[in-house]
Protein backbone atom coordinates (compact mmCIF):
# COMPACT_ATOMS: atom_id res chain seq x y z
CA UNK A 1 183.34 9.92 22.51
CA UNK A 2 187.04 10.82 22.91
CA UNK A 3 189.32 13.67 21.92
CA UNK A 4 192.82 12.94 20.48
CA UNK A 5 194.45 16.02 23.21
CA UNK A 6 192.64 14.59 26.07
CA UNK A 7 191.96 11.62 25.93
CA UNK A 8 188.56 12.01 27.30
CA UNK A 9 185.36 9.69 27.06
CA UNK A 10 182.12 10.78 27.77
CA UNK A 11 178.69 9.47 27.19
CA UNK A 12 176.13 12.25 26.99
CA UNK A 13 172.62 11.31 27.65
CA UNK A 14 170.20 13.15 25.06
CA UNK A 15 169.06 15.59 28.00
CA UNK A 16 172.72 16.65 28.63
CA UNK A 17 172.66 16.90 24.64
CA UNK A 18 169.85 19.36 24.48
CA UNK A 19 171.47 21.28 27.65
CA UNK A 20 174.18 22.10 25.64
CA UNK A 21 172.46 22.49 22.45
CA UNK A 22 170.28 25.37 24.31
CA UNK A 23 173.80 27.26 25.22
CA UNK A 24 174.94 28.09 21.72
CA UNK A 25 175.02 31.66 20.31
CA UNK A 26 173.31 32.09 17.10
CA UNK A 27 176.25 30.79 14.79
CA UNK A 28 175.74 27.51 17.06
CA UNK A 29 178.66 27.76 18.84
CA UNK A 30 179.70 27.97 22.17
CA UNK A 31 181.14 30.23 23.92
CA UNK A 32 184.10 29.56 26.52
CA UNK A 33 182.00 31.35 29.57
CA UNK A 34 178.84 29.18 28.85
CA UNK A 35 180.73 26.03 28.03
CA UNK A 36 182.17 26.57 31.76
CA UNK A 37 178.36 27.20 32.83
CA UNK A 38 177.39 23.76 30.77
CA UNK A 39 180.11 22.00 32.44
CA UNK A 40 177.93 22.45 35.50
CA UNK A 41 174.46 21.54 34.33
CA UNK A 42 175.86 18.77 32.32
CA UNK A 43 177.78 17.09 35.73
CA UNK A 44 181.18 16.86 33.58
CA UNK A 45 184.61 18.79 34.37
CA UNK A 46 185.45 21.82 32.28
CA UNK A 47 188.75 20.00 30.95
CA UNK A 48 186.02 17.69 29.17
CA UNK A 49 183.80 20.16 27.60
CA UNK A 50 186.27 20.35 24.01
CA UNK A 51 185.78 16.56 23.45
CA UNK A 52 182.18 16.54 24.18
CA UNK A 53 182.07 19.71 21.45
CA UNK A 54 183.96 18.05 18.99
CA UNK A 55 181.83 14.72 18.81
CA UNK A 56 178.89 17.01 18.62
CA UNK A 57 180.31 19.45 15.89
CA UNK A 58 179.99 22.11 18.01
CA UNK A 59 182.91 24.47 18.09
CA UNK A 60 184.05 26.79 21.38
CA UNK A 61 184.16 30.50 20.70
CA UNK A 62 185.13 33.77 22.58
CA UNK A 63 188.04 32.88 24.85
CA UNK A 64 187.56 35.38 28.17
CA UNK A 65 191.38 35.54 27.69
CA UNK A 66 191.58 36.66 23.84
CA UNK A 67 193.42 33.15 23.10
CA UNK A 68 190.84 32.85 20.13
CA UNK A 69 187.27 34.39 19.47
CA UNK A 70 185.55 37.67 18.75
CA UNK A 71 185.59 39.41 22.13
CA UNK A 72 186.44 42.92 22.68
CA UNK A 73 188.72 43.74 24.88
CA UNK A 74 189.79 46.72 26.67
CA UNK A 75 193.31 48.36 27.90
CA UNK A 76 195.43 46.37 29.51
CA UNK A 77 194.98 47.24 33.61
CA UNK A 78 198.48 47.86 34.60
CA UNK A 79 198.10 47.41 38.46
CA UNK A 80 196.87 43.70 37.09
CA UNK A 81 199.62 42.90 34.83
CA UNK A 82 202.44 44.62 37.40
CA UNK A 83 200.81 42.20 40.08
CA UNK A 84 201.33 39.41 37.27
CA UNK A 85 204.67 40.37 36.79
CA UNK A 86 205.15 40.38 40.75
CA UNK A 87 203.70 36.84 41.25
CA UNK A 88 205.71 34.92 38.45
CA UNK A 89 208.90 37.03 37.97
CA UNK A 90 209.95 36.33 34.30
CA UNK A 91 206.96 33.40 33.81
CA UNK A 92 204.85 34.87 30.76
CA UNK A 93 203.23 32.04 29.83
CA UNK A 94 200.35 30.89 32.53
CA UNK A 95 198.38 28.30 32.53
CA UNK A 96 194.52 29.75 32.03
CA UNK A 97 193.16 28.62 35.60
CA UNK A 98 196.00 31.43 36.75
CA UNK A 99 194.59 34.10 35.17
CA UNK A 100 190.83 32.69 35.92
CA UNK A 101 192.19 32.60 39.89
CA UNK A 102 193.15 36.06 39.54
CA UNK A 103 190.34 37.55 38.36
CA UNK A 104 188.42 36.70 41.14
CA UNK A 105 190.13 39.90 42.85
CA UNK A 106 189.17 42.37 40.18
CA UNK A 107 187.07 40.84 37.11
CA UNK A 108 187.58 38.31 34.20
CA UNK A 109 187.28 40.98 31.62
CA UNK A 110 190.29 43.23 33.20
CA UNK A 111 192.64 39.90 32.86
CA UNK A 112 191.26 39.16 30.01
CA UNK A 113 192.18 42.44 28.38
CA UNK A 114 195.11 42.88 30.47
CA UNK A 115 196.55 39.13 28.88
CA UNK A 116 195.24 40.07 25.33
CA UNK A 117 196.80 43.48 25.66
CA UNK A 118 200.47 42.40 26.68
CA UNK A 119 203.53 40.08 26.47
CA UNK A 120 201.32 37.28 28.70
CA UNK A 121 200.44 34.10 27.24
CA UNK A 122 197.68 31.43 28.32
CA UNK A 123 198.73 27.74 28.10
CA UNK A 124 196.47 25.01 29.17
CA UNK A 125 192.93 25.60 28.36
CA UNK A 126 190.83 24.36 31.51
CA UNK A 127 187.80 23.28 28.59
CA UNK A 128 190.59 20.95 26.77
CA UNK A 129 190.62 23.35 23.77
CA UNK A 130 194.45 24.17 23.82
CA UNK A 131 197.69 22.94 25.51
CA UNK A 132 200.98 23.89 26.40
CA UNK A 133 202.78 24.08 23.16
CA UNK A 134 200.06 26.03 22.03
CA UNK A 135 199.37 29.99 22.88
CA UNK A 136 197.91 33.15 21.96
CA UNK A 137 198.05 34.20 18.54
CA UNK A 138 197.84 30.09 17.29
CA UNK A 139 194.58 30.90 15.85
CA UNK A 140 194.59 27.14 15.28
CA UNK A 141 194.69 26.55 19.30
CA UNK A 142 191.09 26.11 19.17
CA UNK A 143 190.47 22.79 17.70
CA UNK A 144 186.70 22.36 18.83
């Protein structure tokens, strides 16, 4: 299997196949925080997990950053985004491990909101499903 924005091939045995298959919500998709959990079980990098979806017609769901999904989010945390203004000066646009990195000093829900909730962007998807030219508020940035 490959996918046309990564350029990824992966052969999925039918274990690894049912792995996945046991992840999805009830709408059968997958969401991004379990597709980084399958990435794990399944031995495969997170950048791969969109390709695998897409040759299994699976689609990826509820972005932790608000980049596409159904999550709710709360206020944005201003000590998060002033520290994110600190760190990259005039930067808006991140790449997602960035904002993944940074949550490890507070939580992936208070970046999450604090992205969705301001001028922030997230470029580069680290599950493939997005890439630099594409941001929040493409609603067609998800392609899985």
């Amino acid at each position: 299997m490959s996918s046309i924005d990564d350029n990824v091939k992966v052969s999925l045995s039918e274990k690894q196949k049912q792995i996945i298959k046991n992840h999805l919500n009830d709408n059968g998709k997958l969401s991004c925080i379990k597709a980084f959990k399958v990435a794990r079980l399944i031995d495969v990098e997170p950048f791969a997990i969109s390709a695998i979806t897409k040759s299994l017609n699976i689609r990826i769901t509820d972005c932790e950053l608000g980049v596409f999904g159904n999550l709710e989010f709360s206020n944005k945390d201003e000590n998060i985004y002033n520290d994110l203004v600190q760190q990259y000066e005039k930067e808006k646009k991140l790449d997602c491990k960035v904002y993944w990195d940074e949550a490890k000093k507070s939580s992936l829900h208070k970046v999450g909101s604090t992205v969705k909730n301001s001028d922030f962007e997230v470029i580069n998807c680290q599950l493939g499903c997005f890439r630099l030219k594409e941001s929040k508020g493409d609603k067609n940035g998800s392609k899985s």
